[in-house]
Protein backbone atom coordinates (compact mmCIF):
# COMPACT_ATOMS: atom_id res chain seq x y z
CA UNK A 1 249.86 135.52 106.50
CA UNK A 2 252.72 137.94 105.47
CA UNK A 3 250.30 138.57 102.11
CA UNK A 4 247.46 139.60 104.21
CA UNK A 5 249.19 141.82 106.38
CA UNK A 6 250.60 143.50 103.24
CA UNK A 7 247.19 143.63 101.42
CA UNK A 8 246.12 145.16 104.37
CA UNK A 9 248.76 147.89 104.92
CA UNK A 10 248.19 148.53 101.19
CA UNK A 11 244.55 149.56 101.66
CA UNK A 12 245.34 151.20 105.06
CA UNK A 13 247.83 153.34 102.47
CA UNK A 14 245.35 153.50 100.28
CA UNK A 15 242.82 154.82 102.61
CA UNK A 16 244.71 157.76 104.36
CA UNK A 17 246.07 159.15 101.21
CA UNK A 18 242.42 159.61 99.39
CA UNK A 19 241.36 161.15 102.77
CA UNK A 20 244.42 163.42 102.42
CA UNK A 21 244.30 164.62 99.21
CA UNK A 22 241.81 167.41 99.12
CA UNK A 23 238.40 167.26 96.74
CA UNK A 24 239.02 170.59 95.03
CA UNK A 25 242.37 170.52 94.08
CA UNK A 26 241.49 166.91 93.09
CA UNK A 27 238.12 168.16 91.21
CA UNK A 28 239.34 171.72 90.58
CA UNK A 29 242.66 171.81 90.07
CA UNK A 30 242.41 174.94 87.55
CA UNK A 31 241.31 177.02 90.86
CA UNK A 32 244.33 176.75 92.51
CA UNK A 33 246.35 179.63 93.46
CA UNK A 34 243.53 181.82 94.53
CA UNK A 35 243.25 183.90 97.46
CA UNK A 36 239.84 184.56 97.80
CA UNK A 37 236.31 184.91 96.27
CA UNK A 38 232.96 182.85 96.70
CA UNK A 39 233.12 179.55 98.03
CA UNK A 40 232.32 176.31 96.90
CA UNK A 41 229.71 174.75 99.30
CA UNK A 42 230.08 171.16 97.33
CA UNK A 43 233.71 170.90 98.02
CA UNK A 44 233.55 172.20 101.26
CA UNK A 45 230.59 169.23 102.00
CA UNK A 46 232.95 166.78 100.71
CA UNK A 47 235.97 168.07 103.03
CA UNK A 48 233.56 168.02 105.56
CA UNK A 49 232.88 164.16 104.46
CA UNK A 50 236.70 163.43 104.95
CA UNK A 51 236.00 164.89 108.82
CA UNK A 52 233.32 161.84 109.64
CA UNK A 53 235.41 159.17 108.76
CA UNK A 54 239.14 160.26 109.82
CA UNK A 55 239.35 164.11 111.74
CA UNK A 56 242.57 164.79 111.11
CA UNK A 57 242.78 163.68 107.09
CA UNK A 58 239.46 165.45 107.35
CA UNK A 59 241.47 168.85 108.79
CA UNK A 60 244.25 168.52 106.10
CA UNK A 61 241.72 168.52 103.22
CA UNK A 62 240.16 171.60 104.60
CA UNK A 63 243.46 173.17 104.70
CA UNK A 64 244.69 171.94 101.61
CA UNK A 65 241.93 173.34 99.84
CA UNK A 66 241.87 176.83 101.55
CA UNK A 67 245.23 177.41 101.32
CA UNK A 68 245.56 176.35 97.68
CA UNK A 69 242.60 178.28 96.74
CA UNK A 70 240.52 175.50 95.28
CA UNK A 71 237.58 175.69 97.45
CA UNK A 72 236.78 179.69 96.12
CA UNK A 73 235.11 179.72 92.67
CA UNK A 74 237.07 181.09 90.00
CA UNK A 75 236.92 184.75 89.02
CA UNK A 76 234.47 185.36 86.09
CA UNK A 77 232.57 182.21 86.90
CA UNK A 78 229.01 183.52 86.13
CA UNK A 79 225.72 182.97 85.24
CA UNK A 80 224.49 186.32 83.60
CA UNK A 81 223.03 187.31 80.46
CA UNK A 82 223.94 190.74 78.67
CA UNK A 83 220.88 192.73 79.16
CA UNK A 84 221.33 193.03 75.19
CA UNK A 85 220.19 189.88 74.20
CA UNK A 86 217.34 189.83 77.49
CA UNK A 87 216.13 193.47 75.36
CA UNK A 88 214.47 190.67 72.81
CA UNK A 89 212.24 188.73 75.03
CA UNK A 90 210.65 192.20 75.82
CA UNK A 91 207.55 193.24 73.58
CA UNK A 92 206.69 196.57 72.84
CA UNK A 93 204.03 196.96 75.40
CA UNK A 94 206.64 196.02 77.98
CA UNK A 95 205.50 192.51 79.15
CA UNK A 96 207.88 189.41 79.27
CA UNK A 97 207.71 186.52 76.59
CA UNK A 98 208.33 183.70 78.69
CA UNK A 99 209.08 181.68 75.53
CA UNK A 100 211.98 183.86 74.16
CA UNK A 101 213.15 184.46 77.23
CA UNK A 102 213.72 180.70 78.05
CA UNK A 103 215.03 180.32 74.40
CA UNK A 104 218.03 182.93 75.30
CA UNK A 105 218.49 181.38 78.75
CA UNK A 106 219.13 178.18 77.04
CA UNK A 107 221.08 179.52 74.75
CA UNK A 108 222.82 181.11 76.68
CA UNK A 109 223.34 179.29 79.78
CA UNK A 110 222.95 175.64 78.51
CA UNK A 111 220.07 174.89 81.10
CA UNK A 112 216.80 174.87 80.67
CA UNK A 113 214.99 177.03 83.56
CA UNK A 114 211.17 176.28 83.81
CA UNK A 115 209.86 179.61 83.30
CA UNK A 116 206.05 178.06 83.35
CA UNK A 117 206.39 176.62 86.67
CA UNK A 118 203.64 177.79 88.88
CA UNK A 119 205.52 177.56 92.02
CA UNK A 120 207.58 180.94 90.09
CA UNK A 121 207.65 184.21 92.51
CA UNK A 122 207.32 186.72 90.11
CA UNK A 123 207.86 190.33 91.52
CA UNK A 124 206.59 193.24 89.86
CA UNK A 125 208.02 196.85 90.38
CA UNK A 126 207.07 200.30 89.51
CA UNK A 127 209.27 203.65 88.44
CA UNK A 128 208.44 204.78 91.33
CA UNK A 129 210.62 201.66 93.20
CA UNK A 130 213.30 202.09 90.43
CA UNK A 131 213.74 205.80 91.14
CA UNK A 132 213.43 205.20 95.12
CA UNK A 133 216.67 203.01 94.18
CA UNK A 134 218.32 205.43 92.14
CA UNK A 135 217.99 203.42 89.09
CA UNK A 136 216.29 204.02 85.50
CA UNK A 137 213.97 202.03 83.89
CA UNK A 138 215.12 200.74 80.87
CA UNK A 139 214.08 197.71 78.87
């Protein structure tokens, strides 16, 4: 009986201090010590996990990670091409090649986007738009 009870309390242990630990200083822990920025819906989800099972672990998690910084993404942490390299998927008459262009996204970005999808919204805009924006076309 007295092994039970201790196997039991062990996983009880167990239990809480997974729920108390926070997922993105866990997951993140290079994030820490920020202050603010964009935040990370997937590790606020999983916080928000922590809150079905046990509300108060739940509530420390959420703290944890705000007040460490972990849930923010880091500064610097994007997804953009220099308009350089995006310059060589332009012809000369001004139209897209869908195939270069998805050979420097990949490239670039290490995913493959499906640019020949044809559920794609492409938008088309005119100089007139650009200079109603106070921006110059440039390709």
């Amino acid at each position: 009986m007295r092994v039970r009870a201790r196997f039991v309390g062990g996983v009880v242990i167990a239990t809480l201090l997974t729920q108390l630990t926070a997922c993105g200083t866990l997951f993140y822990p290079d994030r820490r010590g920020q202050i603010d920025g964009k935040i990370d819906p997937g590790i606020v989800a999983l916080d928000a996990v922590g809150l079905l099972f046990y509300v108060i672990p739940g509530l420390i998690a959420l703290g944890v990670d705000f007040a460490t910084g972990a849930v923010y993404y880091k500064d610097g942490e994007t997804a953009q091409v220099a308009p350089e390299k995006l310059r060589q998927a332009v012809e000369a008459d001004g139209k897209v090649n869908r195939a270069k262009l998805q050979a420097i996204l990949e490239s670039e970005l290490g995913q493959r986007l499906p640019l020949n999808d044809p559920r794609l919204v492409e938008h088309r805009g005119s100089v007139e738009q650009l200079a109603a924006y106070g921006l110059v076309p440039a390709a």
